[in-house]
PDB file of N, CA and C in Angstrom:
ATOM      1  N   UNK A   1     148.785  -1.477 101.556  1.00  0.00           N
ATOM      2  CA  UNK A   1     147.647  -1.279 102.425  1.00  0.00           C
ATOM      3  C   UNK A   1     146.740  -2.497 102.382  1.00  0.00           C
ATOM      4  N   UNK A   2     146.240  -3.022 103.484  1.00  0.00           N
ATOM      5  CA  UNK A   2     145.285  -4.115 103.647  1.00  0.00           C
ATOM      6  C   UNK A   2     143.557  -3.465 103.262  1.00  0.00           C
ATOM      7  N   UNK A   3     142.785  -4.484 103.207  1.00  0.00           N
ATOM      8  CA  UNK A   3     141.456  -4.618 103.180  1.00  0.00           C
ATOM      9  C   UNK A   3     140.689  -3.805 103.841  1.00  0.00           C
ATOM     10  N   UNK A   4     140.028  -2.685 104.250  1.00  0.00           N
ATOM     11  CA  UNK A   4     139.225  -1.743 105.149  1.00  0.00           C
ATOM     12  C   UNK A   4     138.873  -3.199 105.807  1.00  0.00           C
ATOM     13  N   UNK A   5     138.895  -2.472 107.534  1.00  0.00           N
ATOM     14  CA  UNK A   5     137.861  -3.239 108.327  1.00  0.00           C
ATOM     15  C   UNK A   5     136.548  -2.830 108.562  1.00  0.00           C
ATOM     16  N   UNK A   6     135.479  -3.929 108.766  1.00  0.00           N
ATOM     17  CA  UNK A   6     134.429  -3.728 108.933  1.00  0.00           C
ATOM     18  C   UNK A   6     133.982  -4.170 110.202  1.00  0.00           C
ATOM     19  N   UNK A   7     132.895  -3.369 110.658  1.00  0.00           N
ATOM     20  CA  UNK A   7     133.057  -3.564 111.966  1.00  0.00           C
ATOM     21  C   UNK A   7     131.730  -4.879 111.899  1.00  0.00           C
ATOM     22  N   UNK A   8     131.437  -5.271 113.170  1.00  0.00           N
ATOM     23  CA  UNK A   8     130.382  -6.939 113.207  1.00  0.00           C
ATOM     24  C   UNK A   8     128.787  -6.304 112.700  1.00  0.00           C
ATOM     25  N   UNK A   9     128.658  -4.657 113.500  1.00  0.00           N
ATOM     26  CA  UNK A   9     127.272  -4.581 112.881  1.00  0.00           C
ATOM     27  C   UNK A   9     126.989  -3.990 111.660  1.00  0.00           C
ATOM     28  N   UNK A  10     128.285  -4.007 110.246  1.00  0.00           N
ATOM     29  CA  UNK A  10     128.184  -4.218 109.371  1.00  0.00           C
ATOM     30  C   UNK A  10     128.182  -5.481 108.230  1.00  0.00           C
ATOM     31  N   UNK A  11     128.727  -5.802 108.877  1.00  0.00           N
ATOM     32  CA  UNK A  11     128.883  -7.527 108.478  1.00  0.00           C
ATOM     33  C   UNK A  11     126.898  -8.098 108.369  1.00  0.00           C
ATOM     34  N   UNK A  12     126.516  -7.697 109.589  1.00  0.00           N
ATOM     35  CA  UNK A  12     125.051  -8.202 109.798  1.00  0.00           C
ATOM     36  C   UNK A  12     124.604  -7.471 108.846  1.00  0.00           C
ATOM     37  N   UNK A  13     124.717  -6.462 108.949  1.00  0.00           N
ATOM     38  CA  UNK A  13     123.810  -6.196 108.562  1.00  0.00           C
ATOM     39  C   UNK A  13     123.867  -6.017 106.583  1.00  0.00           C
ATOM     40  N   UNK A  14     124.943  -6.397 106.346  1.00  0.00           N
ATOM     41  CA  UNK A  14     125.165  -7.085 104.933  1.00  0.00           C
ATOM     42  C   UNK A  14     124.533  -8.758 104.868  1.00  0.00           C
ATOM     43  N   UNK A  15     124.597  -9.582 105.593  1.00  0.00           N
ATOM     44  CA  UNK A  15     124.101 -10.998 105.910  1.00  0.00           C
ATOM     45  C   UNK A  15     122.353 -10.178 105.685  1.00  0.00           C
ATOM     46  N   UNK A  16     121.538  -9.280 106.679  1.00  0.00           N
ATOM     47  CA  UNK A  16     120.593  -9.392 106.705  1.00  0.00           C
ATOM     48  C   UNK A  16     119.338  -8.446 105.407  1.00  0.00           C
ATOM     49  N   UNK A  17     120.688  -7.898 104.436  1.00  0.00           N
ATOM     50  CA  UNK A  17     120.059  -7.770 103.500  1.00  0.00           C
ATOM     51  C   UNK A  17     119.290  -8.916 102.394  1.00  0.00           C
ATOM     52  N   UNK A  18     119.483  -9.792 102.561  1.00  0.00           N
ATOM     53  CA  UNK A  18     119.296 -11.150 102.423  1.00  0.00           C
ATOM     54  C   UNK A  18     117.749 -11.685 102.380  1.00  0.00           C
ATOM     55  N   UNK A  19     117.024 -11.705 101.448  1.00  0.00           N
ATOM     56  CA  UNK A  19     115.412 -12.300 102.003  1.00  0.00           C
ATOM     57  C   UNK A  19     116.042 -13.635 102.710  1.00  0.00           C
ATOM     58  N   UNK A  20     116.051 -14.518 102.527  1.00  0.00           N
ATOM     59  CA  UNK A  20     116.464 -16.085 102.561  1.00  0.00           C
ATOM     60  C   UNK A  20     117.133 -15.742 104.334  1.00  0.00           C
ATOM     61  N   UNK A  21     118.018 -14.848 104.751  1.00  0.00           N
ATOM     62  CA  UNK A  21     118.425 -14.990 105.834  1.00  0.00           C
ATOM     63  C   UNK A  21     117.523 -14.681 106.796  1.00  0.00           C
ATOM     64  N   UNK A  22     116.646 -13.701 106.489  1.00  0.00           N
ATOM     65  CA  UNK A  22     115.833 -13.185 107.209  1.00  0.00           C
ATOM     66  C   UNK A  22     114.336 -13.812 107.591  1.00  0.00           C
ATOM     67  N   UNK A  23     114.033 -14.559 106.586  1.00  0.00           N
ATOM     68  CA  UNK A  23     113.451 -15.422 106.797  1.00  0.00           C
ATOM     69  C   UNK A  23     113.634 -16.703 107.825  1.00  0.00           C
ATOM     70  N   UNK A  24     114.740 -17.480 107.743  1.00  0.00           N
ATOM     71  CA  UNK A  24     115.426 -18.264 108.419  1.00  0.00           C
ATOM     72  C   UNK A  24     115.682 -17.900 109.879  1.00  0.00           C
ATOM     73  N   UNK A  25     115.705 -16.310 110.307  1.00  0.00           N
ATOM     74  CA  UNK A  25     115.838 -15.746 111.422  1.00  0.00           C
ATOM     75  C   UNK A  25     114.713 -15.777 111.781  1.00  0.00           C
ATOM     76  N   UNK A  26     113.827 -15.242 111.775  1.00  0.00           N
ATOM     77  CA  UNK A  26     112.112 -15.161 111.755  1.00  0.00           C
ATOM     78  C   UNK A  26     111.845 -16.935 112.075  1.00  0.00           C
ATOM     79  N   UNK A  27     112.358 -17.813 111.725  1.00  0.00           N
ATOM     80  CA  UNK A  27     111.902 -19.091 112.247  1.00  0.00           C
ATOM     81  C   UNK A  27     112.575 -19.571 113.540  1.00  0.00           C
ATOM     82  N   UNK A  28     113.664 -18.976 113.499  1.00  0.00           N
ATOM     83  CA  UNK A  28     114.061 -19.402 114.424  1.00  0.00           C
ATOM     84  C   UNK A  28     113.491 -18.761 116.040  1.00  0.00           C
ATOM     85  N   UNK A  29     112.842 -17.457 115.744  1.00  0.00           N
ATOM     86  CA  UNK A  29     112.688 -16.683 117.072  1.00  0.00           C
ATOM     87  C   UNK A  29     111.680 -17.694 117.787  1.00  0.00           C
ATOM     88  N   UNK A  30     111.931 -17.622 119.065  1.00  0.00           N
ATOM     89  CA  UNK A  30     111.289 -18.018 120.299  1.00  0.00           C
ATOM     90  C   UNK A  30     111.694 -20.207 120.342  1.00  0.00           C
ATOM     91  N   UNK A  31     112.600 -20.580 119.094  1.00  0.00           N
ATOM     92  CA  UNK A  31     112.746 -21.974 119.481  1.00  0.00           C
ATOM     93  C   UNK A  31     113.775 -22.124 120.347  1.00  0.00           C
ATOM     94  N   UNK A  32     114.153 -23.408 120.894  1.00  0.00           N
ATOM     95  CA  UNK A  32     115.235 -23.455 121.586  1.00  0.00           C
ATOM     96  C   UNK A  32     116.510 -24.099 120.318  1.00  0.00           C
ATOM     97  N   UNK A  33     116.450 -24.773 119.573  1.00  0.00           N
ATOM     98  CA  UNK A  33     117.211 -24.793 118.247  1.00  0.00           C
ATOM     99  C   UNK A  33     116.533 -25.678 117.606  1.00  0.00           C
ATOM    100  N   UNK A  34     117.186 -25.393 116.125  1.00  0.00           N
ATOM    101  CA  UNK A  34     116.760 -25.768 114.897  1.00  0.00           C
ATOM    102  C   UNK A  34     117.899 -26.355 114.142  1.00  0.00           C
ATOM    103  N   UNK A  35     117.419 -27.005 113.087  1.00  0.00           N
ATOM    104  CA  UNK A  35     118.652 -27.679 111.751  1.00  0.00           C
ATOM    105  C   UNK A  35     118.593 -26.990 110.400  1.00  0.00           C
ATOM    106  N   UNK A  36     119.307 -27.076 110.223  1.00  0.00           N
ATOM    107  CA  UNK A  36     119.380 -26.759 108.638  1.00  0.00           C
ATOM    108  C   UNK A  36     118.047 -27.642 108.177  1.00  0.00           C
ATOM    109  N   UNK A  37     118.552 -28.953 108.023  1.00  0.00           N
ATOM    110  CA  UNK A  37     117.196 -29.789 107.488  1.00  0.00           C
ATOM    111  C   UNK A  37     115.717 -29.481 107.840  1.00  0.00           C
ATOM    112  N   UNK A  38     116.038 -29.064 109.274  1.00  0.00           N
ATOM    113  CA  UNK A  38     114.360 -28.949 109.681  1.00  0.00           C
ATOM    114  C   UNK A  38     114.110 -27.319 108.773  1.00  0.00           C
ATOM    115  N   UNK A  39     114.564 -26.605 108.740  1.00  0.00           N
ATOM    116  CA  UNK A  39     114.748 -24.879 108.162  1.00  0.00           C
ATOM    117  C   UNK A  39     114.547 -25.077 106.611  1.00  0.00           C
ATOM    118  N   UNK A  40     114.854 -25.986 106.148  1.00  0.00           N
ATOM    119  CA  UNK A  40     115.099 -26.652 104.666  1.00  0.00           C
ATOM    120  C   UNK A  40     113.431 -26.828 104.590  1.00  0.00           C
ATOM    121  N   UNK A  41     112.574 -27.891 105.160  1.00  0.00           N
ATOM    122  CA  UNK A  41     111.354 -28.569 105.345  1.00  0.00           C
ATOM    123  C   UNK A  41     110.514 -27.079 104.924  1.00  0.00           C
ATOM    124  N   UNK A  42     110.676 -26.666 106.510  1.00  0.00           N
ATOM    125  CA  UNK A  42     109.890 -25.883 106.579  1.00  0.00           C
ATOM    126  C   UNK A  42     109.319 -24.406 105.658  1.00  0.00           C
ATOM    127  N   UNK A  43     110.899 -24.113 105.264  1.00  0.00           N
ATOM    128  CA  UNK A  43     110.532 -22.954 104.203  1.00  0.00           C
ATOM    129  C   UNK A  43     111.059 -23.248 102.874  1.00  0.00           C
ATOM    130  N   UNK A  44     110.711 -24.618 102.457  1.00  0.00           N
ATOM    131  CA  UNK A  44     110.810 -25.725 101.504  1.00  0.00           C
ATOM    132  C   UNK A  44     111.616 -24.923 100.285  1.00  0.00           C
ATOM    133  N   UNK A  45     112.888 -24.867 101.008  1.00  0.00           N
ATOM    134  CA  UNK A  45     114.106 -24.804 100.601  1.00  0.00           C
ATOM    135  C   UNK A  45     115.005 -25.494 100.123  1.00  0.00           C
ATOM    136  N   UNK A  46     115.629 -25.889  98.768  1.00  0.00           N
ATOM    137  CA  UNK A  46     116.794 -26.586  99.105  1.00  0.00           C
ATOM    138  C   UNK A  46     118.056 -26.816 100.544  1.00  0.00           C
ATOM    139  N   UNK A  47     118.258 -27.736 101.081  1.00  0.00           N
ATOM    140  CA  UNK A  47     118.822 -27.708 102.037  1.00  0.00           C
ATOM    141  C   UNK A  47     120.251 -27.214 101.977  1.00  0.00           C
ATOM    142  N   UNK A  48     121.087 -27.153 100.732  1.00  0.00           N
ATOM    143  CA  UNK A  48     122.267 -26.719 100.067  1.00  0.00           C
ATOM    144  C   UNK A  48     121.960 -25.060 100.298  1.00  0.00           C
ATOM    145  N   UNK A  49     120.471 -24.454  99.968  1.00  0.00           N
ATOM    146  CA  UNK A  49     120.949 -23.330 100.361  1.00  0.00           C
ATOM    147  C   UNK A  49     121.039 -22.629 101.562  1.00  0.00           C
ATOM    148  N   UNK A  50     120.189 -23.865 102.399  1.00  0.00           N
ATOM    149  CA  UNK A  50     119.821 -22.955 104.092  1.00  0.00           C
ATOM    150  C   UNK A  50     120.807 -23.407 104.157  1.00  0.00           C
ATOM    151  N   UNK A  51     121.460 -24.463 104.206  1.00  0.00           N
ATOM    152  CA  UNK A  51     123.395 -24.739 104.982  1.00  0.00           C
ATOM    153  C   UNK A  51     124.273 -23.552 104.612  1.00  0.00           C
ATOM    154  N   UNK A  52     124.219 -22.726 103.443  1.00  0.00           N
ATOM    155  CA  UNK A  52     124.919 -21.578 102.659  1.00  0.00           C
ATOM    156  C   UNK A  52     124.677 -20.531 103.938  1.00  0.00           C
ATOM    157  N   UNK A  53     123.209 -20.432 103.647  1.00  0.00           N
ATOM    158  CA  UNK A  53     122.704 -18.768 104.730  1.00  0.00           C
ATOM    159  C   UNK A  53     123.084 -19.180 105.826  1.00  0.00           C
ATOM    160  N   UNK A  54     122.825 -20.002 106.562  1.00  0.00           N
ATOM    161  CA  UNK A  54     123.305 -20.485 108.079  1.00  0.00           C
ATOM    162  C   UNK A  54     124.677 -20.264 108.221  1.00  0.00           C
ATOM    163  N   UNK A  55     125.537 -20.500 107.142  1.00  0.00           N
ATOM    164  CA  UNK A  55     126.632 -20.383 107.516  1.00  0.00           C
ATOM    165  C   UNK A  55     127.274 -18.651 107.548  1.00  0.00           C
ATOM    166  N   UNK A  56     126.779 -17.933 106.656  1.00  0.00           N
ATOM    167  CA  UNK A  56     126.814 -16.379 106.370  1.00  0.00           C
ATOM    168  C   UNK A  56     126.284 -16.085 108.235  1.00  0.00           C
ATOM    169  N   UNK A  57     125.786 -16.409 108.399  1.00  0.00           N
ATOM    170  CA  UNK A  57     124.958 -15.985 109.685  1.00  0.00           C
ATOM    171  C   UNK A  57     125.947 -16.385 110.863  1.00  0.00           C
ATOM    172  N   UNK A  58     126.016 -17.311 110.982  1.00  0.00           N
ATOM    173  CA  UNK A  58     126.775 -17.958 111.659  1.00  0.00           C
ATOM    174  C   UNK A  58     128.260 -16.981 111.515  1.00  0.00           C
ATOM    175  N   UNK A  59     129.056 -16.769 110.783  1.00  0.00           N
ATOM    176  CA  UNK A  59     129.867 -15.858 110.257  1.00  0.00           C
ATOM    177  C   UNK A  59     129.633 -14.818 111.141  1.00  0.00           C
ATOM    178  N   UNK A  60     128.573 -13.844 111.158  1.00  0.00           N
ATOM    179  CA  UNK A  60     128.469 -12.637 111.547  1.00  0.00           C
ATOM    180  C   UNK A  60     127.780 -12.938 112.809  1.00  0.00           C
ATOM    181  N   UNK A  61     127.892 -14.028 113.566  1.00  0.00           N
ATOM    182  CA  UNK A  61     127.092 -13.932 115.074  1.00  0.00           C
ATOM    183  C   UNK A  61     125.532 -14.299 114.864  1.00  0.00           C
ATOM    184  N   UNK A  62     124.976 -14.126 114.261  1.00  0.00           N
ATOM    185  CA  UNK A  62     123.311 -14.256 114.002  1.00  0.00           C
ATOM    186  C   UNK A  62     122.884 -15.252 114.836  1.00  0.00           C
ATOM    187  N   UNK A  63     123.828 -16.338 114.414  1.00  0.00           N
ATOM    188  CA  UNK A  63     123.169 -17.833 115.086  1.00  0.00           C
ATOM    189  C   UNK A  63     124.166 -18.229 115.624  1.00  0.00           C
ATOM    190  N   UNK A  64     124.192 -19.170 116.448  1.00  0.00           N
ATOM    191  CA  UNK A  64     125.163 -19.862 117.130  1.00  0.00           C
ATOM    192  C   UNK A  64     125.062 -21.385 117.492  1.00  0.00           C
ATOM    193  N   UNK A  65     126.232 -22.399 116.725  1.00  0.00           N
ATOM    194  CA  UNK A  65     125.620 -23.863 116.973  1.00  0.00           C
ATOM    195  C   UNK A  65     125.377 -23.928 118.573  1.00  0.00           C
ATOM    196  N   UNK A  66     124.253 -24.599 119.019  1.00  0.00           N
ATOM    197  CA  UNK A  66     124.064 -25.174 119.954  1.00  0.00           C
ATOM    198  C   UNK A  66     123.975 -26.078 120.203  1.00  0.00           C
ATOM    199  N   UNK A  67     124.177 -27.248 119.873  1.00  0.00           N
ATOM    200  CA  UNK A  67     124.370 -29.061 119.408  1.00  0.00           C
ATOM    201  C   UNK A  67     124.662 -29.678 118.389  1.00  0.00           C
ATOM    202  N   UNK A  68     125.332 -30.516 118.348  1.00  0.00           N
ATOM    203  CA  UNK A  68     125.282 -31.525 116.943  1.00  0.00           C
ATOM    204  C   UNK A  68     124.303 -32.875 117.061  1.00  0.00           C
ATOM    205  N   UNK A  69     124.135 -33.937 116.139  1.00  0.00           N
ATOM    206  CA  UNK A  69     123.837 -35.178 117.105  1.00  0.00           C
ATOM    207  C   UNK A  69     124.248 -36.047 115.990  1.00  0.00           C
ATOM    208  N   UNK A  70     124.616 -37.109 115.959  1.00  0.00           N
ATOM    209  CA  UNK A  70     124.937 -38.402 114.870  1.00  0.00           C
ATOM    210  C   UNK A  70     123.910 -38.982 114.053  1.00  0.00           C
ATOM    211  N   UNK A  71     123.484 -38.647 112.773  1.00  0.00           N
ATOM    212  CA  UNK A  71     122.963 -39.157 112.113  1.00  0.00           C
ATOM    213  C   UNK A  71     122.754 -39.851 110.912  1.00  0.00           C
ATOM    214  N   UNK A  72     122.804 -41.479 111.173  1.00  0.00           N
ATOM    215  CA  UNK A  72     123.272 -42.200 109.992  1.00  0.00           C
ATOM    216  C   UNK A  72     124.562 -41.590 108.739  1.00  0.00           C
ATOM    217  N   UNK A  73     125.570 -41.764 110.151  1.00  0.00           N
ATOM    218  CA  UNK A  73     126.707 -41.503 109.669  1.00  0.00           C
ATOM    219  C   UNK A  73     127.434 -39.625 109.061  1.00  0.00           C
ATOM    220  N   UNK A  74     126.587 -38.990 109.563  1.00  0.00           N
ATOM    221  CA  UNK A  74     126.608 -37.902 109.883  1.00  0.00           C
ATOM    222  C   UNK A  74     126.288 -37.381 110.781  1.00  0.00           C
ATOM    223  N   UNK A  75     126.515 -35.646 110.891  1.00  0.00           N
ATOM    224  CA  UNK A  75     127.029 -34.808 112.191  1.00  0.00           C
ATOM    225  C   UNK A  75     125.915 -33.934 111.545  1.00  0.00           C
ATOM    226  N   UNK A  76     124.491 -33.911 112.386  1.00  0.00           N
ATOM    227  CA  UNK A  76     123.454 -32.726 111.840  1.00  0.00           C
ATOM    228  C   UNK A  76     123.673 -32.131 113.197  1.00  0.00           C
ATOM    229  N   UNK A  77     123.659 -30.358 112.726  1.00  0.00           N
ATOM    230  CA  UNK A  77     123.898 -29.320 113.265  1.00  0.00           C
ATOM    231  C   UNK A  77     122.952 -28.702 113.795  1.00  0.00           C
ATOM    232  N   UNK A  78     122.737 -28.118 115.076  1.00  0.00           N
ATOM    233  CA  UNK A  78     121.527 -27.331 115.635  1.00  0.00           C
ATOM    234  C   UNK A  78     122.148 -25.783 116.361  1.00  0.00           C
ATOM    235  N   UNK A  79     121.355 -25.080 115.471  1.00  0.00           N
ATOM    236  CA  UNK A  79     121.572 -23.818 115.874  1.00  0.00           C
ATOM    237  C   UNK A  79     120.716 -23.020 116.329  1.00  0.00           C
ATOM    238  N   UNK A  80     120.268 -21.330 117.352  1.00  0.00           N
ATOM    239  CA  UNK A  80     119.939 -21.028 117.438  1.00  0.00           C
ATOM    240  C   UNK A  80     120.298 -19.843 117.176  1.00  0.00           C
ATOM    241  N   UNK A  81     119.238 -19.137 117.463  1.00  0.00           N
ATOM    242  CA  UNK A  81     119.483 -17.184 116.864  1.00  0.00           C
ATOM    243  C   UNK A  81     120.142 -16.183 118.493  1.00  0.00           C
ATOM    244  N   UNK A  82     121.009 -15.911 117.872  1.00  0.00           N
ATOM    245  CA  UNK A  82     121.994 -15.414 118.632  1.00  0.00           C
ATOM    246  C   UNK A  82     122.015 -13.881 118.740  1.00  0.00           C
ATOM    247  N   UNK A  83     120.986 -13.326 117.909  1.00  0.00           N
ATOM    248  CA  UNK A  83     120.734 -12.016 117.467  1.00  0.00           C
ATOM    249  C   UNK A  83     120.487 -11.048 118.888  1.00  0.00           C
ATOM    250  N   UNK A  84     121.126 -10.129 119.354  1.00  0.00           N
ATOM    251  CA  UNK A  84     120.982  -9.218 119.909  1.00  0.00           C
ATOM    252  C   UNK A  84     121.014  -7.580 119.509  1.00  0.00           C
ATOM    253  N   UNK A  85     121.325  -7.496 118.282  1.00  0.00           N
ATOM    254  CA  UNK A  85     121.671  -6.117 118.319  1.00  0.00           C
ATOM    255  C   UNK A  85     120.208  -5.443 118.351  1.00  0.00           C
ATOM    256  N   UNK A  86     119.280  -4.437 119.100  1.00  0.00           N
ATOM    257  CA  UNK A  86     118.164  -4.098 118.830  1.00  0.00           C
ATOM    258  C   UNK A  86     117.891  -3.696 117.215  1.00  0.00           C
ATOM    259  N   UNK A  87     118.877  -2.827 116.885  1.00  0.00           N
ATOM    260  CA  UNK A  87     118.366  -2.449 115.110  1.00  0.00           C
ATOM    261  C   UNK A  87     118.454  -3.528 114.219  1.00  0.00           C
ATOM    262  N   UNK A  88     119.033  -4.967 114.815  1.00  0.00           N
ATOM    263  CA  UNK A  88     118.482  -6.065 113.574  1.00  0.00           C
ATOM    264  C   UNK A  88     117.366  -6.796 114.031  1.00  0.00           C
ATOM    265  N   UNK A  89     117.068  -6.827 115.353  1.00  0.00           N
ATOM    266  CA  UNK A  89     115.259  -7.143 115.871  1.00  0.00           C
ATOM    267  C   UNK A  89     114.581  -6.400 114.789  1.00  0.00           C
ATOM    268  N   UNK A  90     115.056  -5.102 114.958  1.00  0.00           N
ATOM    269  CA  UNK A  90     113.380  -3.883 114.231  1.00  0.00           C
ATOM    270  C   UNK A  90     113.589  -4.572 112.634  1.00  0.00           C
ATOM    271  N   UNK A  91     114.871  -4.864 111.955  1.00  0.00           N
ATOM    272  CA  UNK A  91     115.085  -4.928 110.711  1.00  0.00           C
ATOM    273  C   UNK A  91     114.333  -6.245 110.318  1.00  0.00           C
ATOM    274  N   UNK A  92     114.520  -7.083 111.585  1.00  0.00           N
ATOM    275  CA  UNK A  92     113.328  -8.355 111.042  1.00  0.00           C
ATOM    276  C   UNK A  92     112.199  -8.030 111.478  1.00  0.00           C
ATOM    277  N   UNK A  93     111.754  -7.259 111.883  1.00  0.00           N
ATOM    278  CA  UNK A  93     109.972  -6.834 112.508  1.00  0.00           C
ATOM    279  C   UNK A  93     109.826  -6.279 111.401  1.00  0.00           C
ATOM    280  N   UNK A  94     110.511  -5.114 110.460  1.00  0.00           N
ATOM    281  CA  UNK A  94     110.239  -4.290 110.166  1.00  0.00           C
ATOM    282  C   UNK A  94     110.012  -4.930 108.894  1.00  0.00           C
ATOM    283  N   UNK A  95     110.343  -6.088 108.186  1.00  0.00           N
ATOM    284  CA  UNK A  95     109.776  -6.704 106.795  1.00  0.00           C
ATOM    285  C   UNK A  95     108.852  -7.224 107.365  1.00  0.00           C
ATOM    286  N   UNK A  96     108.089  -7.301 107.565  1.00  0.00           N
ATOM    287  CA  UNK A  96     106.781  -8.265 107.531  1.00  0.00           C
ATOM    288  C   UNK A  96     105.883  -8.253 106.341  1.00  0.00           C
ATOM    289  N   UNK A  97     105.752  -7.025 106.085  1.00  0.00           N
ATOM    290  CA  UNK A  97     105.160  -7.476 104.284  1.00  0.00           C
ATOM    291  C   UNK A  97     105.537  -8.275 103.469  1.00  0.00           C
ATOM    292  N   UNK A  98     106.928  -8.854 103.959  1.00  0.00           N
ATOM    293  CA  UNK A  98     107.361 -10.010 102.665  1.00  0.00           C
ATOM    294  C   UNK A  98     106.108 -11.137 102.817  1.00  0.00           C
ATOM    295  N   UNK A  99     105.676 -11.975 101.884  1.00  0.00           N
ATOM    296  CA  UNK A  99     104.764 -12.824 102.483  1.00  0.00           C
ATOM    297  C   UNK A  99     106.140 -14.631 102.782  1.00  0.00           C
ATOM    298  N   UNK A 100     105.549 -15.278 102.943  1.00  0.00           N
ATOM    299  CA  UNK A 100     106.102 -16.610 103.110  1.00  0.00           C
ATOM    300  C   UNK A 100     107.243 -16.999 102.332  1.00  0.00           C
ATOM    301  N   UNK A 101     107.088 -16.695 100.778  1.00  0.00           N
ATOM    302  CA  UNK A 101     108.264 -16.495  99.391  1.00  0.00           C
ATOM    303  C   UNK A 101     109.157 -15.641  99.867  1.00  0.00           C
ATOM    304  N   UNK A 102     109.046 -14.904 100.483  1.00  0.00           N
ATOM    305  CA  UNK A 102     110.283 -13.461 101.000  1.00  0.00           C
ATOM    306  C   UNK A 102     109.944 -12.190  99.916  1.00  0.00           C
ATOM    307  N   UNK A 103     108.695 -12.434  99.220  1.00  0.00           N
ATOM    308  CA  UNK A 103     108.351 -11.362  98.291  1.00  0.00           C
ATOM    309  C   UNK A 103     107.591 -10.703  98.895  1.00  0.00           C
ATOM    310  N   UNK A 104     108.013  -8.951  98.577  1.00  0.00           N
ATOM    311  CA  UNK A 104     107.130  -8.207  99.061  1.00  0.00           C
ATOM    312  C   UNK A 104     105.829  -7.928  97.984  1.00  0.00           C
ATOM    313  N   UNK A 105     104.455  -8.566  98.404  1.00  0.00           N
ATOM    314  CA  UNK A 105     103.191  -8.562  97.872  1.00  0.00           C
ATOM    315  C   UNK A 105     103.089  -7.081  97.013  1.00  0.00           C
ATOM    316  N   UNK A 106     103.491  -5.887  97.561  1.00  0.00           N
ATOM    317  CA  UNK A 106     103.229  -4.622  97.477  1.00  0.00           C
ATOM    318  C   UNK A 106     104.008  -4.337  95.997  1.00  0.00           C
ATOM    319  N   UNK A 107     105.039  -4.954  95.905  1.00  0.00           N
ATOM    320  CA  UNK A 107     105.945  -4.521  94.592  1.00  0.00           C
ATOM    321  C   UNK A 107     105.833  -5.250  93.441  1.00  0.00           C
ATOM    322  N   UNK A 108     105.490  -4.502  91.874  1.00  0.00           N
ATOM    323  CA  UNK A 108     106.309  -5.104  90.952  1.00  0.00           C
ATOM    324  C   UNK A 108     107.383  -6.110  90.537  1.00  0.00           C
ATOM    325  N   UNK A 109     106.853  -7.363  90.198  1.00  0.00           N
ATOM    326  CA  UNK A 109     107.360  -8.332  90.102  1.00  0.00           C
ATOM    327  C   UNK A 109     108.736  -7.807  88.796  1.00  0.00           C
ATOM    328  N   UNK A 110     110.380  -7.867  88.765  1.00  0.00           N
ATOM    329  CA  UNK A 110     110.757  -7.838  87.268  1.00  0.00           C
ATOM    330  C   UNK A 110     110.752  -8.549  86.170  1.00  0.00           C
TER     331      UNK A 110
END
C-alpha cells in the first residue's frame, strides 16, 4: 500500500500552521511581487529561512513565481500570493493578535 493522499487544502493548510509562513503571506497581500531578500529585510529574517517557507508555500500553491531577474550573477526570484481558498484568507485575518515576532502577546511565553 502507498502513502494516504492528501488533498491541496490540506497540504495548506499544514504550510499555514506555520507563524513564519503566515507572516510572509500577510506581506505579501495587496503587492504586485516580492523576493525572498526583500521578505528577509523586512521581517528581519534570515534569508535561508524565508527561501525555506517560500518554498513550502510555493509547494502547496500559496505563492506563485512571477519573475526572476539577474543579479550579480544570480537568478533572484519574485513571487506573489496566490492564495484563494476563502478559509485560508479568514486563517490569516483571523491571527492578528500575533504581534510583528509572530507571538501571540496574549500567551505564556515557555
Amino acid at each position: 500500500m502507498g502513502a494516504p493522499k492528501h488533498s491541496d487544502d490540506h497540504d495548506l493548510l499544514l504550510a499555514l500552521q506555520h507563524t513564519v509562513r503566515r507572516r510572509i503571506l500577510r506581506r505579501m497581500v495587496g503587492r504586485d511581487a516580492i523576493s525572498p531578500r526583500e521578505l528577509a529585510d523586512v521581517l528581519d529574517l534570515p534569508l535561508s529561512n524565508v527561501a525555506y517557507h517560500i518554498r513550502v508555500l510555493a509547494d502547496c500553491a500559496a505563492v506563485s513565481l512571477v519573475r526572476t531577474r539577474q543579479v550579480r550573477g544570480s537568478i533572484q526570484h519574485f513571487y506573489r500570493s496566490s492564495l484563494e481558498a476563502p478559509w485560508a484568507r479568514q486563517v490569516l485575518g483571523s491571527t492578528e493578535s500575533e504581534d510583528e515576532s509572530g507571538e501571540n502577546p496574549g500567551k505564556a511565553g515557555s
